[in-house]
Every structure is written in C-alpha cells, then in structure tokens.
Protein backbone atom coordinates (compact mmCIF):
# COMPACT_ATOMS: atom_id res chain seq x y z
CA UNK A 1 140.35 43.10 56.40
CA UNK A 2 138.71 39.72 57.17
CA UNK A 3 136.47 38.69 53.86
CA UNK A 4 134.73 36.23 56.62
CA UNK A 5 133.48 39.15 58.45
CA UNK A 6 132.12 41.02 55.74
CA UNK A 7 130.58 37.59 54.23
CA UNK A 8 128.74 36.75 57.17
CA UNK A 9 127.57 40.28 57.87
CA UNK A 10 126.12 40.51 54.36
CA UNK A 11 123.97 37.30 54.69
CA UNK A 12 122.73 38.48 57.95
CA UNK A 13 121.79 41.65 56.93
CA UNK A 14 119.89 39.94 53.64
CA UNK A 15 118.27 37.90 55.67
CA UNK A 16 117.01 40.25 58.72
CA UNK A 17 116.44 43.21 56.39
CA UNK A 18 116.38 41.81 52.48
CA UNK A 19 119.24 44.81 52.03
CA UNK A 20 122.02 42.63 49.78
CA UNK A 21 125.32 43.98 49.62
CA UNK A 22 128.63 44.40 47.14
CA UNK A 23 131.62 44.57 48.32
CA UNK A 24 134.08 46.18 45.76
CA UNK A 25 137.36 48.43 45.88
CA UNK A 26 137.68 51.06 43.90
CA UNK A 27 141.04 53.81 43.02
CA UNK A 28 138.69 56.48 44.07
CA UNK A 29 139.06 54.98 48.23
CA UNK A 30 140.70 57.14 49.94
CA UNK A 31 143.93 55.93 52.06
CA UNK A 32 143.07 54.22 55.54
CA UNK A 33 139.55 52.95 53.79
CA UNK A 34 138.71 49.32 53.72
CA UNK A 35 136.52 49.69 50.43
CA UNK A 36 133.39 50.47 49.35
CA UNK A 37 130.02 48.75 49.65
CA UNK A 38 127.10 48.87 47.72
CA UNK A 39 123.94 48.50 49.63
CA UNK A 40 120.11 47.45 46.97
CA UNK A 41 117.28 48.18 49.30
CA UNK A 42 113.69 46.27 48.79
CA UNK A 43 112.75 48.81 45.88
CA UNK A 44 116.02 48.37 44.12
CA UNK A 45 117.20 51.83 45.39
CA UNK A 46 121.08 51.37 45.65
CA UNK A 47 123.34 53.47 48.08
CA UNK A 48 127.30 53.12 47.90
CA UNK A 49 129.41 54.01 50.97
CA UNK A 50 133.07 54.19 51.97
CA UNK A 51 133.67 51.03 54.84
CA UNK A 52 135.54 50.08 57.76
CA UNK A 53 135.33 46.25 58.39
CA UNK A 54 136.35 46.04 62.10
CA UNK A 55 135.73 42.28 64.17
CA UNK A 56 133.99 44.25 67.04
CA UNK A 57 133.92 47.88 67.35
CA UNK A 58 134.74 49.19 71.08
CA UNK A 59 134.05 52.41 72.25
CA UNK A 60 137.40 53.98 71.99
CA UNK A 61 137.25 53.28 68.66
CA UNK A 62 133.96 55.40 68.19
CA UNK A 63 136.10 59.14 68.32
CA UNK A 64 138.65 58.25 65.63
CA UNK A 65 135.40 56.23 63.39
CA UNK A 66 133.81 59.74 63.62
CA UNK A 67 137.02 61.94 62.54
CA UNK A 68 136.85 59.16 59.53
CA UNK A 69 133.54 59.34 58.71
CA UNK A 70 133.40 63.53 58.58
CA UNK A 71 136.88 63.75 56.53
CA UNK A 72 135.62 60.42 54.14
CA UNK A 73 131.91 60.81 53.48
CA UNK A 74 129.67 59.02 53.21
CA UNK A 75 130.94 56.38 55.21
C-alpha cells in the first residue's frame, strides 16, 4: 500500500466534498484488506469501511473488487 496515494486522495476528497478521512488498521481486517477508513461527512455523521488502496483501478480488476466487497462488507 502506497501512504502517498491514500494522502493525496484524502485531501482531494476534503477539498471537493469537505468528507475528511482516517486511515487506521485494525485486528478485526480481514486477510487480503488494506485497512480501514473512516469517512466524517459535513454533519459529523461518520461511516467506517474496509479499503483497497490500488494506484489506478482497471477493469479487470472490477470482478475480483466485487467478490471482495460481497465476502468483506462494507467495503
């Protein structure tokens, strides 16, 4: 996992959206899961979710992203 990545794609998201973002592991990831990620919304609502950091997603990647995502939810 590239920290860069998930650095820059936090301030862009903050700034386009005002959605900040944690990054944080946790012993309750399951194997083959880059982490988890808590998401605070405008109204302070917060949402955690399993992650995948990935440089660029292709679209042979989308079929095994979507066995992950139904077997690790909410992703």
């Amino acid at each position: 996992m590239n920290r860069e990545i998930l650095d820059k794609a936090f301030e862009h998201l903050e700034v386009h959206t005002g959605i900040t973002c944690e990054w944080g592991y946790s012993d309750a990831v399951p194997p083959g899961i880059d982490g988890k990620i808590r998401l605070t919304l405008e109204n302070l609502d917060q949402l955690e979710h399993f992650a995948e950091v990935r440089k660029e997603i292709r679209k042979h990647h989308i079929p095994q992203l979507r066995v992950t995502a139904e077997t690790n939810a909410p992703l």
